[in-house]
Structures are given as C-alpha cells and as structure tokens.
N, C-alpha and C. Protein backbone atom coordinates (compact mmCIF):
# COMPACT_ATOMS: atom_id res chain seq x y z
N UNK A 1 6.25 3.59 -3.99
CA UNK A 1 4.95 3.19 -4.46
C UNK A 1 5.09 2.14 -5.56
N UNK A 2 5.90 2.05 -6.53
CA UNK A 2 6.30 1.44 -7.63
C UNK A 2 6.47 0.36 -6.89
N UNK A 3 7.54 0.30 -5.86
CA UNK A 3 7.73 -1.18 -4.99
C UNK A 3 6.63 -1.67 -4.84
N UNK A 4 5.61 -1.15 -3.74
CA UNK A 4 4.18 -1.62 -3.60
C UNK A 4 3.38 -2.62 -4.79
N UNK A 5 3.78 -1.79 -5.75
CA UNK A 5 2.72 -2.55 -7.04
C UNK A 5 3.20 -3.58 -7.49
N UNK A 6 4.73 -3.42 -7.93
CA UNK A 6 5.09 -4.52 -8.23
C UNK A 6 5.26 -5.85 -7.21
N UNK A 7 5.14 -5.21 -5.71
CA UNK A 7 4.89 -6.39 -5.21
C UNK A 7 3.34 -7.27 -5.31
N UNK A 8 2.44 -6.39 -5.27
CA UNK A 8 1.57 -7.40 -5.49
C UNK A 8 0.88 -7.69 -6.53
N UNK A 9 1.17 -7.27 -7.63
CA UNK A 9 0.81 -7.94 -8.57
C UNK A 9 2.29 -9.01 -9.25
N UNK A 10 2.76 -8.83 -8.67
CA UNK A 10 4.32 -9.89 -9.70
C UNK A 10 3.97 -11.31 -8.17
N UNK A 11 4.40 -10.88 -7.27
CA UNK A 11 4.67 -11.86 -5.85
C UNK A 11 2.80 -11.97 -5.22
N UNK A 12 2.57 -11.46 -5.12
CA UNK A 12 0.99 -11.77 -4.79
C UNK A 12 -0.38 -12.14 -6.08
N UNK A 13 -0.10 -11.70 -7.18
CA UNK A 13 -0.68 -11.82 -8.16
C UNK A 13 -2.16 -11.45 -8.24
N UNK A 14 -2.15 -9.97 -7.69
CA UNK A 14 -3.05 -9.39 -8.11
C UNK A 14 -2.89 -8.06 -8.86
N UNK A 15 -3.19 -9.08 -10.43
CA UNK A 15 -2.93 -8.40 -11.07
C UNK A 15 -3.50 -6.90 -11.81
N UNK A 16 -4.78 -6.61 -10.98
CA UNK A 16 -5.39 -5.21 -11.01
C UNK A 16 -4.80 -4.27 -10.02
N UNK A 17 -3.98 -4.61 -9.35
CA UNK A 17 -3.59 -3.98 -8.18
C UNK A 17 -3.09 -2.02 -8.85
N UNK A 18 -3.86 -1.35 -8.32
CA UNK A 18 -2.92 0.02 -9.20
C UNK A 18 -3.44 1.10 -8.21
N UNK A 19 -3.01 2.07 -8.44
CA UNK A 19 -2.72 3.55 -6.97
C UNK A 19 -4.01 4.00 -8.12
N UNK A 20 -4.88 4.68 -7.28
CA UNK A 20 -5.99 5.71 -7.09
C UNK A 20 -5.55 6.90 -7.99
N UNK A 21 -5.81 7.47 -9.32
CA UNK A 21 -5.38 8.74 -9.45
C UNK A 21 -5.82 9.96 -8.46
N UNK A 22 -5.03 10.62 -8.46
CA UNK A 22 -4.89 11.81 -7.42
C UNK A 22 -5.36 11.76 -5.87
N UNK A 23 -5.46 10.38 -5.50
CA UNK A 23 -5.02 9.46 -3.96
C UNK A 23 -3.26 10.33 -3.56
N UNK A 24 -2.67 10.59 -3.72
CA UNK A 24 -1.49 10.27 -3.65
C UNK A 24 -0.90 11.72 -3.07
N UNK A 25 -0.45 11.75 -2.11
CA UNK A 25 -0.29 12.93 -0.85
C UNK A 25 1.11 12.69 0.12
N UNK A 26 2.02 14.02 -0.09
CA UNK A 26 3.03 13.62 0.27
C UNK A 26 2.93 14.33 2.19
N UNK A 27 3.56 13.42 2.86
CA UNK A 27 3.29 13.65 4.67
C UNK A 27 4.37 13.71 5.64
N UNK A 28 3.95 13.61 6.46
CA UNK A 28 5.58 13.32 7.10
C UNK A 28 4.75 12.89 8.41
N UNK A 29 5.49 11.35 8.42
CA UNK A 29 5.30 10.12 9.45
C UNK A 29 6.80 10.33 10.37
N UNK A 30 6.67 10.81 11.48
CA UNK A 30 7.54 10.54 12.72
C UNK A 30 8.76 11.33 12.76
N UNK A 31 8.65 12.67 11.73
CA UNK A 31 9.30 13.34 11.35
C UNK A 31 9.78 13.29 9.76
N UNK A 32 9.79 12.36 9.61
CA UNK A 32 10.10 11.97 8.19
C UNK A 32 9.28 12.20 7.51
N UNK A 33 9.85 12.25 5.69
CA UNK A 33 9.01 12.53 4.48
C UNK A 33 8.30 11.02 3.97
N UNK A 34 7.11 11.10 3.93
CA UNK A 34 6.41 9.78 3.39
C UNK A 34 5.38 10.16 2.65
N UNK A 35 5.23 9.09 1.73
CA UNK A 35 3.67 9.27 0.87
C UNK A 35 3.18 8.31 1.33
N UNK A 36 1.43 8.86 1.04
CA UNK A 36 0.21 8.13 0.91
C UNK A 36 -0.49 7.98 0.01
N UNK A 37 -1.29 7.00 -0.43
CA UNK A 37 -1.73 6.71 -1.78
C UNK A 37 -3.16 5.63 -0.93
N UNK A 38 -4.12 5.82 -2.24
CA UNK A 38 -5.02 4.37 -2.05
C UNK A 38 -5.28 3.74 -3.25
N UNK A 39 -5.07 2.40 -2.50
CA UNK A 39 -5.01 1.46 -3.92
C UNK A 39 -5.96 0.49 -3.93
N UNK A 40 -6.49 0.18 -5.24
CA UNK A 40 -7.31 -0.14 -5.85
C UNK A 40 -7.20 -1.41 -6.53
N UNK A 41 -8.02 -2.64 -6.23
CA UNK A 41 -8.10 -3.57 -7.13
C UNK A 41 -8.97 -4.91 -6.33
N UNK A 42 -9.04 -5.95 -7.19
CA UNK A 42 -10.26 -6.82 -6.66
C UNK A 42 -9.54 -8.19 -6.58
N UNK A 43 -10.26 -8.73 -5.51
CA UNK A 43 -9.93 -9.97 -5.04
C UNK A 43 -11.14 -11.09 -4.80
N UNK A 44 -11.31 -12.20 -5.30
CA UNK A 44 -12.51 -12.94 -5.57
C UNK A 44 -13.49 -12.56 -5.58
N UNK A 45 -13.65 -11.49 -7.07
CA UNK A 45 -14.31 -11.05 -7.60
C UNK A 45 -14.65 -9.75 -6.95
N UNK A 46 -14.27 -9.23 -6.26
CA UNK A 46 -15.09 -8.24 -5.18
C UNK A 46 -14.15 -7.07 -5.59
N UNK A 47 -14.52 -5.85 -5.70
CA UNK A 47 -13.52 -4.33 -5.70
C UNK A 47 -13.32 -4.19 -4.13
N UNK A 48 -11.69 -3.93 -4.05
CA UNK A 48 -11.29 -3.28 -2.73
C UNK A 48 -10.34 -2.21 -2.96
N UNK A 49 -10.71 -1.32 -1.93
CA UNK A 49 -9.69 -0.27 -1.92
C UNK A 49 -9.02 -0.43 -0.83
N UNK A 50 -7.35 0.07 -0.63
CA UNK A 50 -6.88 -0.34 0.32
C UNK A 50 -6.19 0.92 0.70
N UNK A 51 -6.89 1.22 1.90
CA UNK A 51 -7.09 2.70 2.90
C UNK A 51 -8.13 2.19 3.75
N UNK A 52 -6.94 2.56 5.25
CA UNK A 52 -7.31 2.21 6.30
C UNK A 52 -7.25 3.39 7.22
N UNK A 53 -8.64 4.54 7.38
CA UNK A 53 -8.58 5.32 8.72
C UNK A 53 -8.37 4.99 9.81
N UNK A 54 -8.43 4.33 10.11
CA UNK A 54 -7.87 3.42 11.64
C UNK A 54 -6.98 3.55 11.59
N UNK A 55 -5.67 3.47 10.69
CA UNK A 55 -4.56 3.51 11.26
C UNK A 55 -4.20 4.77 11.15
N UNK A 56 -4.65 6.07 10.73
CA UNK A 56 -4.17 7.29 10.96
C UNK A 56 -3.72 7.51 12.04
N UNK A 57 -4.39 7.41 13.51
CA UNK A 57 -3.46 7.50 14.58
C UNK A 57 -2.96 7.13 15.00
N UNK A 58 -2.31 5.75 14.25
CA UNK A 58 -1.23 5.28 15.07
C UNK A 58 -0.24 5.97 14.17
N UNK A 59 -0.16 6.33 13.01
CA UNK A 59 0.93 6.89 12.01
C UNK A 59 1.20 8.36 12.62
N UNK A 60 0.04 9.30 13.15
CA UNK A 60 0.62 10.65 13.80
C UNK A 60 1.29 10.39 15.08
N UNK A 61 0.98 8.96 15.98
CA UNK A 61 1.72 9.21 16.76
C UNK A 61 3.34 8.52 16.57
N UNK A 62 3.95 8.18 15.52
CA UNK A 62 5.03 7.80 15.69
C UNK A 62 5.96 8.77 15.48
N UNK A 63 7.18 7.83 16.89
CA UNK A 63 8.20 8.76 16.70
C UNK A 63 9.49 8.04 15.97
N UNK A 64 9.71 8.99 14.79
CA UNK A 64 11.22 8.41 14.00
C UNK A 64 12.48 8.83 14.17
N UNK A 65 12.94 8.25 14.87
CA UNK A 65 14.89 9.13 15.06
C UNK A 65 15.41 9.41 13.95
C-alpha cells in the first residue's frame, strides 16, 4: 500500500492521494494473501475515490499458482 502512495503522489503527483481510514481489508486473490484499500484524493479539482466494484469478479475468479 505504501508503494501505491508513494507512487502517485511522488511519480504521478497527486499529491492528496491517501488510503480511506478503515477501507483497508485483508483477502485472498487466487489463493493468495492480498489487501484492499480505497483511496482517496482529487484530480482537477473534483474528489475521487478509487474503488472499482466491477472488478470484484474478475479478482474472485483468478487463479494464482
């Protein structure tokens, strides 16, 4: 998650970019251990959160060796 942020606020430069308090849920994608988080911040002028239900099923259906 730390990666995430610092990518876009250092390399993308948005610099509000920050995780949702208590967003943050640990899962398991394709067998594996993964977190989820939603993140928060604004882009020409506008608030966005970035969480996408749409892609929930493509994430339950993967398979990870």
């Amino acid at each position: 998650m730390e990666a995430k942020v610092h990518e876009r606020v250092e390399r993308e430069g948005i610099v509000d970019y920050r995780i949702r308090p208590g967003s943050i849920q640990k899962r398991q994608v394709g067998g594996q251990p993964a977190l989820s988080f939603i993140a928060e911040f604004t882009t020409q002028g506008e608030a966005r959160v970035a969480f996408c239900r749409r892609l929930e099923p493509i994430v339950a259906s993967l398979n990870i060796p």
